[in-house]
C-alpha atoms as a PDB file:
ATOM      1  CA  UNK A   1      -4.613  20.107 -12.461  1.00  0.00           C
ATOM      2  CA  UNK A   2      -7.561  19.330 -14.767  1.00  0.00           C
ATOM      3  CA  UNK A   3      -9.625  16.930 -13.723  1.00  0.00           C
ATOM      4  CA  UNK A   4     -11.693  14.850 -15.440  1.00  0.00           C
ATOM      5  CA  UNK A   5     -13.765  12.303 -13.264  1.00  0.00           C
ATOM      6  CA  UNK A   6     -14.398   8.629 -14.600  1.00  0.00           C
ATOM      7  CA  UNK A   7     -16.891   5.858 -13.063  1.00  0.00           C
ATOM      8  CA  UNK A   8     -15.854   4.735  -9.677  1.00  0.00           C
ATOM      9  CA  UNK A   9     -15.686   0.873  -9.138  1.00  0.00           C
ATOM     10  CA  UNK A  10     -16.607   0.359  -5.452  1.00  0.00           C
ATOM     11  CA  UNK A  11     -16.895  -3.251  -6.030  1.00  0.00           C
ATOM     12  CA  UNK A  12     -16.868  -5.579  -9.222  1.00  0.00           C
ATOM     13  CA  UNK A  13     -20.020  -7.891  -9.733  1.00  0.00           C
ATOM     14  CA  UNK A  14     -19.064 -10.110 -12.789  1.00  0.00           C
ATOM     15  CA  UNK A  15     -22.590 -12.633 -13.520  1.00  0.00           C
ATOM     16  CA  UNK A  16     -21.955 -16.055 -13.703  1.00  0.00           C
ATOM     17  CA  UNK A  17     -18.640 -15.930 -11.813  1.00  0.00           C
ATOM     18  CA  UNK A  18     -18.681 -16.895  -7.600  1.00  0.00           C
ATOM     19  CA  UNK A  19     -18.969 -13.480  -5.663  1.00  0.00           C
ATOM     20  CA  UNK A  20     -14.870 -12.390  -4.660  1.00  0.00           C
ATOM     21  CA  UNK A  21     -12.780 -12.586  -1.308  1.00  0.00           C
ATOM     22  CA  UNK A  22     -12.919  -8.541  -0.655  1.00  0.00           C
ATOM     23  CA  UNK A  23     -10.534  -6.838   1.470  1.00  0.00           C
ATOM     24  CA  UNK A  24     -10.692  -3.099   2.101  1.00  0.00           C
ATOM     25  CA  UNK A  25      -9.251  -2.609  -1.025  1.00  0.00           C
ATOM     26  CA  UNK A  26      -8.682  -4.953  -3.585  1.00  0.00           C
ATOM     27  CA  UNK A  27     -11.358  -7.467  -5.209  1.00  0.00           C
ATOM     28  CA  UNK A  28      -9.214 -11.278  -5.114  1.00  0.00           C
ATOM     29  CA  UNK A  29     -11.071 -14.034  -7.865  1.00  0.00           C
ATOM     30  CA  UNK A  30      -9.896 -17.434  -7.469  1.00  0.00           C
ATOM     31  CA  UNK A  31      -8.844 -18.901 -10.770  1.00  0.00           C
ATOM     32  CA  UNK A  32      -8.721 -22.006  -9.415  1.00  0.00           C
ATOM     33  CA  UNK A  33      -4.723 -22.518  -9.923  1.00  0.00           C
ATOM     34  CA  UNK A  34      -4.036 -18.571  -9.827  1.00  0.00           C
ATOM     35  CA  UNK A  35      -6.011 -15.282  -8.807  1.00  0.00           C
ATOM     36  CA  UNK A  36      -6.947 -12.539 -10.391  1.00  0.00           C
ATOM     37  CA  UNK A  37      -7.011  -8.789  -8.088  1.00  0.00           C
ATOM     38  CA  UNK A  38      -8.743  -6.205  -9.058  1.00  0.00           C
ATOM     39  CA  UNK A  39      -7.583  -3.076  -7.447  1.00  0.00           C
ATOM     40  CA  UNK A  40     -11.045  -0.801  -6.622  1.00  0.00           C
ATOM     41  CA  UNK A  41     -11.685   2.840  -5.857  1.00  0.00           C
ATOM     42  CA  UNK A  42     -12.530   1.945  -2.157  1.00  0.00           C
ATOM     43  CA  UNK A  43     -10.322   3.761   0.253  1.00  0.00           C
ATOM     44  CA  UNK A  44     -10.233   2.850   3.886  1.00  0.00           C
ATOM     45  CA  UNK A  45      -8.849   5.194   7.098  1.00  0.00           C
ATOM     46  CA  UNK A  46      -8.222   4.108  10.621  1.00  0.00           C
ATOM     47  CA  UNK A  47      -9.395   0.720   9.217  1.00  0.00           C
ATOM     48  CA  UNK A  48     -12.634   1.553   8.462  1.00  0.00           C
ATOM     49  CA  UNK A  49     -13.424   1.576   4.661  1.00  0.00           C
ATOM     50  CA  UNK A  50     -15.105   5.214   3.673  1.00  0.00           C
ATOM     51  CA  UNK A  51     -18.911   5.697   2.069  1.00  0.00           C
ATOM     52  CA  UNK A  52     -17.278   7.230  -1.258  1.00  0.00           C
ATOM     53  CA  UNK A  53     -14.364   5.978  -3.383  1.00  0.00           C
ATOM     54  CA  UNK A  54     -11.613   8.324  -4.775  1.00  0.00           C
ATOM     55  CA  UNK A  55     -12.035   8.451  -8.577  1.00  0.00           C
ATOM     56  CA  UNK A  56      -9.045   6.118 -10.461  1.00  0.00           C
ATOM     57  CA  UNK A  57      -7.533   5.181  -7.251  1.00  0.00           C
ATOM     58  CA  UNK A  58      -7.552   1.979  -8.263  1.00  0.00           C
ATOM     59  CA  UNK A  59      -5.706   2.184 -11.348  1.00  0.00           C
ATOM     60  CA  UNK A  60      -3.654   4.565  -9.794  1.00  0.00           C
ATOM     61  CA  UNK A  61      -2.748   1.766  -7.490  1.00  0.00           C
ATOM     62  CA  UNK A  62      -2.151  -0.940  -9.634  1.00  0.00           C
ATOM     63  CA  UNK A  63      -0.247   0.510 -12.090  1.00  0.00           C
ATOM     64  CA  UNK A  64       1.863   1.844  -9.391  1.00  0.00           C
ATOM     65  CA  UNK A  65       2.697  -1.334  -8.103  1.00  0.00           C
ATOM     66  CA  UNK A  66       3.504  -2.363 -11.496  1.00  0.00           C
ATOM     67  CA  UNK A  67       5.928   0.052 -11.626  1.00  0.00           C
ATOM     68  CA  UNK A  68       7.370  -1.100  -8.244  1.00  0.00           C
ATOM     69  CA  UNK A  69       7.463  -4.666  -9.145  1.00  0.00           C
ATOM     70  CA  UNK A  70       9.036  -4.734 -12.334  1.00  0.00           C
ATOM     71  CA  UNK A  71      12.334  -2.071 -10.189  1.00  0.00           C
ATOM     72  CA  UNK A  72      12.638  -4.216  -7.945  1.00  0.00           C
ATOM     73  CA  UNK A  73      12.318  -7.535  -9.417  1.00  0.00           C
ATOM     74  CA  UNK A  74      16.502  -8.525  -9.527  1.00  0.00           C
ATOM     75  CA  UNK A  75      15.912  -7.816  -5.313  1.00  0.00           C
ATOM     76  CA  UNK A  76      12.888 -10.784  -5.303  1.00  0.00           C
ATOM     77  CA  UNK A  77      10.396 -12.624  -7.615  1.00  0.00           C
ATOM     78  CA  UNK A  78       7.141 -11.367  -7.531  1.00  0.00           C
ATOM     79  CA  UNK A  79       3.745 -12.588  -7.859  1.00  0.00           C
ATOM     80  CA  UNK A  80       2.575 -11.280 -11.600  1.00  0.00           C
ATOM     81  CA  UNK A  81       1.630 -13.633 -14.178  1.00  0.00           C
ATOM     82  CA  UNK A  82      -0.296 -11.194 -16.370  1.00  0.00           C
ATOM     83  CA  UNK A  83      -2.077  -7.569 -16.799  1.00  0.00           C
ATOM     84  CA  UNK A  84      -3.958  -9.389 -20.118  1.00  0.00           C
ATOM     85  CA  UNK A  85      -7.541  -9.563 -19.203  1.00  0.00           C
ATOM     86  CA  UNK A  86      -8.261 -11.129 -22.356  1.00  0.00           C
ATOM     87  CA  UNK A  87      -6.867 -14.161 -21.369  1.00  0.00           C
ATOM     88  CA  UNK A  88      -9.775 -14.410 -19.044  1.00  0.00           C
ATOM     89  CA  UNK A  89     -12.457 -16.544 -19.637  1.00  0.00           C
ATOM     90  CA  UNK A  90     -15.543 -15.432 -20.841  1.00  0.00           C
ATOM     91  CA  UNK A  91     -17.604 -13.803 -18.107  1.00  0.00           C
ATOM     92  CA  UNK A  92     -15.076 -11.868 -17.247  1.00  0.00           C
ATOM     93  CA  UNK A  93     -14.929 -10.287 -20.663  1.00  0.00           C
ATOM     94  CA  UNK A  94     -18.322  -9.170 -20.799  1.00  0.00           C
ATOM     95  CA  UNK A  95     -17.128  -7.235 -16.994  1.00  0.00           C
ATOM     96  CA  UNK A  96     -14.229  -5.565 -18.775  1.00  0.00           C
ATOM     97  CA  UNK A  97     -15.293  -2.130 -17.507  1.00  0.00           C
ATOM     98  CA  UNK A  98     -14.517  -3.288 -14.179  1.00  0.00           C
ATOM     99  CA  UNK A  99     -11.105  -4.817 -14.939  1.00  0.00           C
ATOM    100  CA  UNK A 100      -9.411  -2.891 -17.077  1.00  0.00           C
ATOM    101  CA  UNK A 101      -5.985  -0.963 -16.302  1.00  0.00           C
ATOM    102  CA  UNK A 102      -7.411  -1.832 -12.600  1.00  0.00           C
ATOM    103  CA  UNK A 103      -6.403  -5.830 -12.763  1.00  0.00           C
ATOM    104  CA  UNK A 104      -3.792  -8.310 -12.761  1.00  0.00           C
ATOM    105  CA  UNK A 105      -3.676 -11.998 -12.611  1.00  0.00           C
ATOM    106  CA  UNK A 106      -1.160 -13.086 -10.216  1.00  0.00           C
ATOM    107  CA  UNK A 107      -0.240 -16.663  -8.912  1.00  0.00           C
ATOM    108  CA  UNK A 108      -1.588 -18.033  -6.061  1.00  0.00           C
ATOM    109  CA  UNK A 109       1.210 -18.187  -3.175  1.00  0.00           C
ATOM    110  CA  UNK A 110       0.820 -18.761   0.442  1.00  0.00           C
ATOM    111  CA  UNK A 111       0.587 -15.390   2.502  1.00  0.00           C
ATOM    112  CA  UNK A 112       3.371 -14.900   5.524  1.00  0.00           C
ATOM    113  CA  UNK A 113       1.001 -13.936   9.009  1.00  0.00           C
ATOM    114  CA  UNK A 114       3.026 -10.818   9.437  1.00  0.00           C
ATOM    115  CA  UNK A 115       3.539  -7.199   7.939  1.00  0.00           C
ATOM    116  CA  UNK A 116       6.357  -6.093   6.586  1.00  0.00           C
ATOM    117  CA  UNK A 117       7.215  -2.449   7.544  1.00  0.00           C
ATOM    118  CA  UNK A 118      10.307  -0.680   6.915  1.00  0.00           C
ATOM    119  CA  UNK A 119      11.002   3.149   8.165  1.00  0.00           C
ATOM    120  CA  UNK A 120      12.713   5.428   7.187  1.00  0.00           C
ATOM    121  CA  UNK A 121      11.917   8.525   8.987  1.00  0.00           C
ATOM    122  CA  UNK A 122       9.945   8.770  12.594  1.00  0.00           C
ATOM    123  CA  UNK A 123       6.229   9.426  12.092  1.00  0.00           C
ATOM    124  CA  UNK A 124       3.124   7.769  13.074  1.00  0.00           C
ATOM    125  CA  UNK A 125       2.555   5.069  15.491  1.00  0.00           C
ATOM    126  CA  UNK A 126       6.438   4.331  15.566  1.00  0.00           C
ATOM    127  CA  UNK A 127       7.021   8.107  16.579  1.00  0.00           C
ATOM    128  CA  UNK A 128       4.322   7.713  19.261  1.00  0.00           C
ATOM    129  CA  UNK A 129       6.280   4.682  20.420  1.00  0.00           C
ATOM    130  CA  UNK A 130       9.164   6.165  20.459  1.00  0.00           C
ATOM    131  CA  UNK A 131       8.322   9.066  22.438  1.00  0.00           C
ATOM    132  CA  UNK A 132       7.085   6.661  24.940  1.00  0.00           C
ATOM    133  CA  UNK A 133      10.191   4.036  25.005  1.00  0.00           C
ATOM    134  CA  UNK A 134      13.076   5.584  22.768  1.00  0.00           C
ATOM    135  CA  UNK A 135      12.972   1.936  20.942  1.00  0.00           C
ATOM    136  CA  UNK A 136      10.971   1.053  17.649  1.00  0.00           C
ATOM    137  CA  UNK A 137       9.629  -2.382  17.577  1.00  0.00           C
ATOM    138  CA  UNK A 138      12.195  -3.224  19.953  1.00  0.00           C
ATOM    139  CA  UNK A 139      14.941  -1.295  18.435  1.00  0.00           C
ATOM    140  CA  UNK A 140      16.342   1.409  20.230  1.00  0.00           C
ATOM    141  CA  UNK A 141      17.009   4.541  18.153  1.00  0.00           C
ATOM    142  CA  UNK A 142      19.482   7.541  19.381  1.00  0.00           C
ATOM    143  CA  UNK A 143      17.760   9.769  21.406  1.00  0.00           C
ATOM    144  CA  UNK A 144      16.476  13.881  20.526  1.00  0.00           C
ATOM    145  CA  UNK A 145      14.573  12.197  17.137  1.00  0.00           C
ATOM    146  CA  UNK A 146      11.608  14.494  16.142  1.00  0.00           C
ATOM    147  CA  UNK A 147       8.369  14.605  14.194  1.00  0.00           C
ATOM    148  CA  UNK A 148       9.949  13.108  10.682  1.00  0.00           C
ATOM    149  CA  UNK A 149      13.292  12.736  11.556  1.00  0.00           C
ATOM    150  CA  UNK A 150      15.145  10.903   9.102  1.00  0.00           C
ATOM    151  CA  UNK A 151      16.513   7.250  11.010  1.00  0.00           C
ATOM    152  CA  UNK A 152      20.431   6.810  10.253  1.00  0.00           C
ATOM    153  CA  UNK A 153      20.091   3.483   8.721  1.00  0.00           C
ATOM    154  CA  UNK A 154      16.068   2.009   7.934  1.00  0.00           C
ATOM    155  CA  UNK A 155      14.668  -0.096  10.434  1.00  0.00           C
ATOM    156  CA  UNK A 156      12.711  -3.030  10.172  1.00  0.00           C
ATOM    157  CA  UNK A 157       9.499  -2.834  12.260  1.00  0.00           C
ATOM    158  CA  UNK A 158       7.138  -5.340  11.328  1.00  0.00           C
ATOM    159  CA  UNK A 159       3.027  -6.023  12.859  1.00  0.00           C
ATOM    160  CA  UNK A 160       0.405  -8.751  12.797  1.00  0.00           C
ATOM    161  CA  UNK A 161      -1.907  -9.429  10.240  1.00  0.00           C
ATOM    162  CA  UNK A 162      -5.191  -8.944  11.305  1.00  0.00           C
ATOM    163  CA  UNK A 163      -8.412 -10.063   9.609  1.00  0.00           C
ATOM    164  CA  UNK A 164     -10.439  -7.598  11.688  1.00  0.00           C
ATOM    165  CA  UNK A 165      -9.127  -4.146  13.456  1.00  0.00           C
ATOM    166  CA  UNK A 166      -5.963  -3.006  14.062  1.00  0.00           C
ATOM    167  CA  UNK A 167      -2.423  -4.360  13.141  1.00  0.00           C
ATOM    168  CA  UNK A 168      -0.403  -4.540  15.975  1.00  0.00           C
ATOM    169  CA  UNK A 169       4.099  -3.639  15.853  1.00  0.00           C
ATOM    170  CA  UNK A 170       6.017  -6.516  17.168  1.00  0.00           C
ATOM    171  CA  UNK A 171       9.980  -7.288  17.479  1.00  0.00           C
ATOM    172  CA  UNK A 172      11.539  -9.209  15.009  1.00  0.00           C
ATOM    173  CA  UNK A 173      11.866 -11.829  17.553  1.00  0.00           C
ATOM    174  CA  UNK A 174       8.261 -11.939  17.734  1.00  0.00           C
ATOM    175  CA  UNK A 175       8.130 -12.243  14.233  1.00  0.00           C
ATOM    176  CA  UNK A 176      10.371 -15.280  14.148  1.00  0.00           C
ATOM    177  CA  UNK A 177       7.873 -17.161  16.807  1.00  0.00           C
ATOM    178  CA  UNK A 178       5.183 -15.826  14.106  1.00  0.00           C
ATOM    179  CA  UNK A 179       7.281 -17.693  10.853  1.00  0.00           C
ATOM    180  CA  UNK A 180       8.727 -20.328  13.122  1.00  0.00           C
ATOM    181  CA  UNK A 181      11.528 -20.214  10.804  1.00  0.00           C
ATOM    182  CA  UNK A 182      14.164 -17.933  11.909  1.00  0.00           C
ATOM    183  CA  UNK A 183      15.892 -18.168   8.198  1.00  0.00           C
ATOM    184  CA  UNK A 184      12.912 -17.331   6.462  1.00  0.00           C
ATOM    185  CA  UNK A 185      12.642 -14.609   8.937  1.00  0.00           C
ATOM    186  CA  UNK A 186      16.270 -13.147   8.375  1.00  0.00           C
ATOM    187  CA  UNK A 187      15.160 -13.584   4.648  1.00  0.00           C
ATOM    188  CA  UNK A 188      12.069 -11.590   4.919  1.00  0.00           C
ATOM    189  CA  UNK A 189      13.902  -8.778   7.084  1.00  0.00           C
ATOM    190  CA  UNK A 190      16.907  -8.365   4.534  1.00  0.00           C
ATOM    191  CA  UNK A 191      14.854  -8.501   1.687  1.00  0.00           C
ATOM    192  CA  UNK A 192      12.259  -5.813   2.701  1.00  0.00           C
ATOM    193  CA  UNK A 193      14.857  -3.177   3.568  1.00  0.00           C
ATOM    194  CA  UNK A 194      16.811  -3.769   0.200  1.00  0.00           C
ATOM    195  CA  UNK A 195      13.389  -2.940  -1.788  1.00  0.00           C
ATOM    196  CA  UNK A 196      12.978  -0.414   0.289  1.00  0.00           C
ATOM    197  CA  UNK A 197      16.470   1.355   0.062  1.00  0.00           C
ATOM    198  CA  UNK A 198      15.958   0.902  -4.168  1.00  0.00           C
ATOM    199  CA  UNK A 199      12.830   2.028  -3.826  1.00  0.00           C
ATOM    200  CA  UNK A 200      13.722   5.251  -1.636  1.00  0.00           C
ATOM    201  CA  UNK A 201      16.549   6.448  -3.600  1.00  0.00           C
ATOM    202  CA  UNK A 202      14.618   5.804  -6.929  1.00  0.00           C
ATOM    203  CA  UNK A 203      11.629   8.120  -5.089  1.00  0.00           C
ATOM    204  CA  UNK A 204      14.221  10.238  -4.220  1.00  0.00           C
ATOM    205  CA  UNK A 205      15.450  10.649  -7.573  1.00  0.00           C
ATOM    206  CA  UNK A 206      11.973  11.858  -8.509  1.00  0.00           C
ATOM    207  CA  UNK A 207      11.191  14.207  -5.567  1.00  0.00           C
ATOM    208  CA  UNK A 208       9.527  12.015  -4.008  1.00  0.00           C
ATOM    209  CA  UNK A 209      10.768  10.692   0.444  1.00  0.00           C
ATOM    210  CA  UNK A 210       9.045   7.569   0.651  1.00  0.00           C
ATOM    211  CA  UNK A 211       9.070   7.720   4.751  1.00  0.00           C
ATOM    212  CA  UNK A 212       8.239   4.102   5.187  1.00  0.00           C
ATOM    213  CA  UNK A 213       6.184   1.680   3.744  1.00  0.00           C
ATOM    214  CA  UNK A 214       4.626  -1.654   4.194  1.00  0.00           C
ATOM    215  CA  UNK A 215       5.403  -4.901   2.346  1.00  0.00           C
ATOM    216  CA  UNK A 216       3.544  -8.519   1.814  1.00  0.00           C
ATOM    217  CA  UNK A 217       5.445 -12.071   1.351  1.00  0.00           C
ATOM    218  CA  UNK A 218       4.284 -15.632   0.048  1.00  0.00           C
ATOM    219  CA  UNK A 219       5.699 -18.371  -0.172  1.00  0.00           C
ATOM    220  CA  UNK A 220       4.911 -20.407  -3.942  1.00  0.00           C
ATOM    221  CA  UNK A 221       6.684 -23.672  -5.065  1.00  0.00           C
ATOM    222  CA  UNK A 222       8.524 -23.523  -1.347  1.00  0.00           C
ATOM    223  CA  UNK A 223      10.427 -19.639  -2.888  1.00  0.00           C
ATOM    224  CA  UNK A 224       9.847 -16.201  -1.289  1.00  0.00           C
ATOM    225  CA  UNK A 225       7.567 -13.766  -3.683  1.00  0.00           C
ATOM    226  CA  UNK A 226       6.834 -10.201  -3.006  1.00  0.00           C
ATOM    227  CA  UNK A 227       2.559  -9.903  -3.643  1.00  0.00           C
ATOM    228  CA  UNK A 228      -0.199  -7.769  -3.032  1.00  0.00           C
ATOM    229  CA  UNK A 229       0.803  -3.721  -3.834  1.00  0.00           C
ATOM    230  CA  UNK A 230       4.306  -2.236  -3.549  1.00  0.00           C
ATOM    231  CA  UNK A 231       5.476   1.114  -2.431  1.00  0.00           C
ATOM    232  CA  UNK A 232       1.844   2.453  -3.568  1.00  0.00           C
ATOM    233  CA  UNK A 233       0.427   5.207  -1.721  1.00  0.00           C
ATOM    234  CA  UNK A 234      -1.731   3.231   0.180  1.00  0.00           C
ATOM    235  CA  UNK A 235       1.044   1.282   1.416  1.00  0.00           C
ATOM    236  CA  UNK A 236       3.596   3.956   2.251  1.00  0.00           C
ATOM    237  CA  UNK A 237       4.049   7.646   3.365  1.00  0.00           C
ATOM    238  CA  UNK A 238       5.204   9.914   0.261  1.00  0.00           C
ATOM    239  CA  UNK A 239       6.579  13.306   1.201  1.00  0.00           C
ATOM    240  CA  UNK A 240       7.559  15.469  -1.177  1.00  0.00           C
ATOM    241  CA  UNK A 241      11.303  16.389  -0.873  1.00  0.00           C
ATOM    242  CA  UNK A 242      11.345  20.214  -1.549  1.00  0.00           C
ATOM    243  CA  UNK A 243       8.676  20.669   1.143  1.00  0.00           C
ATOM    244  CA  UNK A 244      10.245  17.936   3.576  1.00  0.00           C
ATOM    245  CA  UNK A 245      11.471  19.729   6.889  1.00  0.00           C
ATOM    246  CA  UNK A 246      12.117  17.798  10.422  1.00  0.00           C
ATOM    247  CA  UNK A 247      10.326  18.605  13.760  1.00  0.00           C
ATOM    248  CA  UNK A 248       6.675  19.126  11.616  1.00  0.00           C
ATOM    249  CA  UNK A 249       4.482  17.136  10.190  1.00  0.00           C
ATOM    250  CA  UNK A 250       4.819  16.835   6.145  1.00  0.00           C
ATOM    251  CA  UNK A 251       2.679  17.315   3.028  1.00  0.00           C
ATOM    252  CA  UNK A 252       2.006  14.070   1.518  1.00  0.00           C
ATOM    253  CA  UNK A 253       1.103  11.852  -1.705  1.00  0.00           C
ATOM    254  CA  UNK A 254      -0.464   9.535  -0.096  1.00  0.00           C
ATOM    255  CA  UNK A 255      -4.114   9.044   2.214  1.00  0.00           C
ATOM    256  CA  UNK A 256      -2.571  11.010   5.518  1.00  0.00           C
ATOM    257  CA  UNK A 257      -4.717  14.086   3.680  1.00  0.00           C
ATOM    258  CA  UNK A 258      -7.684  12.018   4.416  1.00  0.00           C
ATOM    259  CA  UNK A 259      -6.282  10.787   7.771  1.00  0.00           C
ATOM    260  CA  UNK A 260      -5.798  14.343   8.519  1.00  0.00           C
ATOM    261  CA  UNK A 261      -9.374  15.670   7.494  1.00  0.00           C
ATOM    262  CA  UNK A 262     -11.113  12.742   9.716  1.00  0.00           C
ATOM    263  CA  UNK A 263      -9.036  13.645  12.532  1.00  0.00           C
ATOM    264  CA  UNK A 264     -11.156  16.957  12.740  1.00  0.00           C
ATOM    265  CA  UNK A 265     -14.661  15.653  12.490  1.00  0.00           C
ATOM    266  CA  UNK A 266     -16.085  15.928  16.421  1.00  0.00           C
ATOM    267  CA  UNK A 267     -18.817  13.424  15.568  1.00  0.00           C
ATOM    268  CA  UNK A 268     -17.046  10.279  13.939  1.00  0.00           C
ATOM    269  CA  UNK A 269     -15.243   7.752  16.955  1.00  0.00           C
ATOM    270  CA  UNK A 270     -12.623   6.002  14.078  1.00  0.00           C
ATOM    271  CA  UNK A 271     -15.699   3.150  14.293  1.00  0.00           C
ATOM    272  CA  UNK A 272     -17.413   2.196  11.001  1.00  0.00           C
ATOM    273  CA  UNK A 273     -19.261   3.314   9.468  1.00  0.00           C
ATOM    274  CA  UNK A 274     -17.397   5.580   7.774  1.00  0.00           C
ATOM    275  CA  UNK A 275     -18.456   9.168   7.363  1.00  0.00           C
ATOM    276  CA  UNK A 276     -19.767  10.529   3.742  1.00  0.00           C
ATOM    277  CA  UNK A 277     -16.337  12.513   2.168  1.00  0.00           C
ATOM    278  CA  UNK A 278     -17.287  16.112   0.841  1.00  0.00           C
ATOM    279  CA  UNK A 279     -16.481  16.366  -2.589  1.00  0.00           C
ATOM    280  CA  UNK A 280     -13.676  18.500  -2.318  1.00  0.00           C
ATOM    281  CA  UNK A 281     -11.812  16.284   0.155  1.00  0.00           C
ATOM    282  CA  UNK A 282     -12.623  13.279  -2.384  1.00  0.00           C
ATOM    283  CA  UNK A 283     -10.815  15.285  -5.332  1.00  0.00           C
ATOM    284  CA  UNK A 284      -8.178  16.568  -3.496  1.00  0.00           C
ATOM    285  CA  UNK A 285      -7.158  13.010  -2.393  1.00  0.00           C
ATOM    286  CA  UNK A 286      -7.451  11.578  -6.318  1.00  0.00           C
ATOM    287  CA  UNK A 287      -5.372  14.699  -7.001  1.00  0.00           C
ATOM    288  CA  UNK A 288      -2.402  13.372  -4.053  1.00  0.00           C
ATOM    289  CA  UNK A 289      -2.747   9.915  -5.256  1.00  0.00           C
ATOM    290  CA  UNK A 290      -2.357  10.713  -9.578  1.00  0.00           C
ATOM    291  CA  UNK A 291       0.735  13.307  -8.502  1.00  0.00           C
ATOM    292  CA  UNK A 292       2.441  10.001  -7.165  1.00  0.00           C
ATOM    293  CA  UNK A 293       1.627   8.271 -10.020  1.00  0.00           C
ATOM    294  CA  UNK A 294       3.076  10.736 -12.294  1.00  0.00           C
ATOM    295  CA  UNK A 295       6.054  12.089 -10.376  1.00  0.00           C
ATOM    296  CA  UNK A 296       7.403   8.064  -9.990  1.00  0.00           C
ATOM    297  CA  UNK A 297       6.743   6.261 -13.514  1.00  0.00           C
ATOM    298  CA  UNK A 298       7.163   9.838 -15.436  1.00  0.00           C
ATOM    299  CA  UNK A 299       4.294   9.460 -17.440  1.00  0.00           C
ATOM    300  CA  UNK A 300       0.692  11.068 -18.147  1.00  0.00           C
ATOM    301  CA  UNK A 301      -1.977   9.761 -15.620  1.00  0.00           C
ATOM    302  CA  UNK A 302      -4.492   9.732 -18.980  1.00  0.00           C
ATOM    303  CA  UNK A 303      -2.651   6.993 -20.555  1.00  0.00           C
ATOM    304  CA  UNK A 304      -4.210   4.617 -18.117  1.00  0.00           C
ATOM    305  CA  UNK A 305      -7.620   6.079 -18.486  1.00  0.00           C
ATOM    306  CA  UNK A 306     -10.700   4.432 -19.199  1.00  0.00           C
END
């Protein structure tokens, strides 16, 4: 793939506007009665935010989630009120570098305390669980599952939300003491696992196993919204299909590439900060992260560009 690298936005600085709430990721602006997120190029591993961004990660991102939002919006209501930057006032304008393709204005809905994760196939920290227990969050699964085994029927796993460090897997009866609103639990269970079943057979479609993937709720005018990013490669495992065998660990779309490379540095303990990415690792991951981009929506990565 040619590559052509544009300026990475590690973090915006707009003058004359109050400094953002920043998360690993994403940029938030309050608007007073809405927000405005701007998706940057930082990308974080073991919860520690690297040194370098990944070039157009973060339009990579948001335009992904775009895509996911408007497939899945007969499922739920989301959060997007507008991807027009000029409708911004003023100071923002003169920042439009920052913002563009990279942005969206969104309204401003009250976040659930819990993570919404739905897998599909056994990897990760719910493999390592259950290797351990032969249950999931709680759910017992049928035992001889392997390294990426594909689960019968998805399961709904969800974790805390924490500010600082690691998110932690609960039970869905956890969850519900979490909430303290067992229907609004229910609702948030069914709900994530029908995006996620659209979502995987739409992937699936495209070449694309989307092994399991994380989702965020609000709650805005006393409705459930779907916010933050959907079924983006930060937020998901992507495996590509024709490669995709069980009992091994799989290529992948998505930041494992980076988890992978960290795991073999002898000097870093997981603990920020972060250790400076070689070149080659950084355009390798933009490389994972476009091929997403293009294999879902079907179109050119350069008609986002700068």
């Amino acid at each position: 793939m040619a590559v052509t690298e544009s300026p990475i936005v590690l973090q915006t600085n707009i003058p004359g506007v109050p400094a953002p709430k920043r998360g690993k990721v994403r940029d938030i602006y309050d608007l007073g009665d809405k927000l405005l997120i701007v998706v940057t190029d930082r990308i974080s591993a073991f919860d520690v935010i690297m040194p370098n961004g990944i070039p157009d990660k973060g339009v990579v991102l948001n335009q992904i989630s775009l895509y996911w939002f408007k497939q899945v919006e007969s499922v739920i209501p989301n959060h997007i009120i507008s991807t027009d930057i000029s409708t911004l006032p003023e100071a923002f304008q003169k920042a439009k570098d920052q913002l563009v393709n990279r942005s969206v204005i969104v309204k401003k809905a009250n976040p659930l305390p819990a993570e919404c994760i739905v897998r599909g196939y056994l990897t990760g920290s719910g493999l390592k669980e259950y290797q351990k227990t032969g249950k999931v969050c709680g759910i017992e699964l049928p035992k001889g599952l392997v390294e990426s085994s594909r689960i019968a029927e998805p399961i709904f796993t969800p974790s805390t939300k924490a500010e600082e460090g690691h998110d932690l897997n609960i039970s869905f009866e956890e969850m519900k003491e979490i909430l303290k609103d067992d229907a609004l639990a229910e609702k948030v269970k069914n709900t994530s696992l029908a995006i996620y079943k659209k979502g995987r057979d739409l992937a699936d479609a495209k070449g694309i196993i989307i092994a399991d993937t994380k989702f965020e709720f609000g709650l805005f005018n006393g409705g459930l919204i779907l916010i933050d990013e959907v079924m983006t490669p930060d937020s998901s495992r992507f495996w590509p299909k024709y490669d995709y065998k069980e009992g091994v660990s799989q290529k992948s779309f998505d930041k494992q590439f980076l988890r992978d490379y960290l795991e073999t540095l002898k000097d870093w303990n997981k603990t920020p900060p972060g250790p400076a990415l070689p070149q080659e690792i950084v355009m390798k991951t933009r490389e994972k992260y476009v091929e997403a981009f293009e294999r879902l929506t079907g179109k050119k990565f350069g008609d986002f560009r700068f």
